[in-house]
Structure formats: structure tokens, C-alpha cells
Protein backbone atom coordinates (compact mmCIF):
# COMPACT_ATOMS: atom_id res chain seq x y z
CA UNK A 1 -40.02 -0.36 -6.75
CA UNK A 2 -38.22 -0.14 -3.65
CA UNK A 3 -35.47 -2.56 -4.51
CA UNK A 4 -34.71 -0.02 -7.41
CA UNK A 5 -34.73 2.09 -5.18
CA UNK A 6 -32.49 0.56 -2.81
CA UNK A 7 -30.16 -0.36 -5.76
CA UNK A 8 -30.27 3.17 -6.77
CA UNK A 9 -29.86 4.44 -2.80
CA UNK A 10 -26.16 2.04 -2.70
CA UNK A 11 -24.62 3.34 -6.23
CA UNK A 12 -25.35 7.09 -4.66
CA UNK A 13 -23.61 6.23 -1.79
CA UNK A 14 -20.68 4.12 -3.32
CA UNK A 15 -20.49 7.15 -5.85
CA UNK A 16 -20.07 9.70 -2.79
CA UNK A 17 -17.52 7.35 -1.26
CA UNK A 18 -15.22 7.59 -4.35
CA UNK A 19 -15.30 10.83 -4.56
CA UNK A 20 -14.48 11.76 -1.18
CA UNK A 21 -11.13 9.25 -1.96
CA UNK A 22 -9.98 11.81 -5.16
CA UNK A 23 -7.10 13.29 -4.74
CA UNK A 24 -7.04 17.07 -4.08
CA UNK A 25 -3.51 18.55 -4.91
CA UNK A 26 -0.14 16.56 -5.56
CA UNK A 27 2.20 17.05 -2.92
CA UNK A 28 5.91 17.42 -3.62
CA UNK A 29 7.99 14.02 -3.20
CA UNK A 30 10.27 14.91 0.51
CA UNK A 31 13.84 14.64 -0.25
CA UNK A 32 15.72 11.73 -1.02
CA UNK A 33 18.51 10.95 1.61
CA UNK A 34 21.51 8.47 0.39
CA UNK A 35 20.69 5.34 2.35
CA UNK A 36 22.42 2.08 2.87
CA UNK A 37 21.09 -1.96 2.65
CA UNK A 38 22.08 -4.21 5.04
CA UNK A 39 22.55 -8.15 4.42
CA UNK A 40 22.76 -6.75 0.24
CA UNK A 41 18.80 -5.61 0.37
CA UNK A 42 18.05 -9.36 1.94
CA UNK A 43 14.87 -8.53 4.81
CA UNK A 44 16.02 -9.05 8.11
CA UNK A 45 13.78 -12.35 8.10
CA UNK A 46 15.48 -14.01 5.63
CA UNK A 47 18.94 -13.89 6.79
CA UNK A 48 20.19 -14.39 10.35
CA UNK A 49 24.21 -14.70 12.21
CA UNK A 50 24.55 -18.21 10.86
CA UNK A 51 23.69 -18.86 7.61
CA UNK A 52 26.66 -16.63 6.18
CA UNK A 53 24.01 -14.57 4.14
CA UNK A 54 22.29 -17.10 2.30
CA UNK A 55 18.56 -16.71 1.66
CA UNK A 56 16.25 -19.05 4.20
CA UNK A 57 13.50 -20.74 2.45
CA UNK A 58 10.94 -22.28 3.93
């Protein structure tokens, strides 16, 4: 009896926890600003001054 009603006592609480994570209203997307890549999109990781670009693998 009183694992059901632990059982019970953790799908209340997980229930409570998803609801608290719903969404209330949409908020309207900020403007998009014209941006520019570096390197052609490449992180900053994977290229450095002297490989000319090319993609470093490990």
C-alpha cells in the first residue's frame, strides 16, 4: 500500500513539474539583423592563421 502510494506521490509530482514547464504566451521572434560569417561559417576552432582555411580534424 504505501509503495502505491509512493508511486502514485512521484507521477503527481512529475505531473506538476511538466506543467509548470508549458508555455504561457508565444513571444514575437526580435528582429533579424543582416549578419556576416567569418572563415565561410567554419567555428573559430576549426580554422586557425595557418592552415589557409582548411577544416582541422582531429
Amino acid at each position: 500500500m504505501s509503495r502505491t502510494l509512493g508511486v502514485l506521490a512521484v507521477v503527481a509530482a512529475l505531473c506538476v513539474v511538466s506543467w509548470a514547464q508549458l508555455p504561457g504566451e508565444n513571444p514575437q521572434p526580435g528582429p533579424q539583423y543582416p549578419h556576416a560569417e567569418l572563415y565561410g561559417g567554419y567555428s573559430y576552432g576549426m580554422v586557425n592563421l595557418f592552415n589557409s582555411g582548411r577544416v582541422a580534424r582531429p
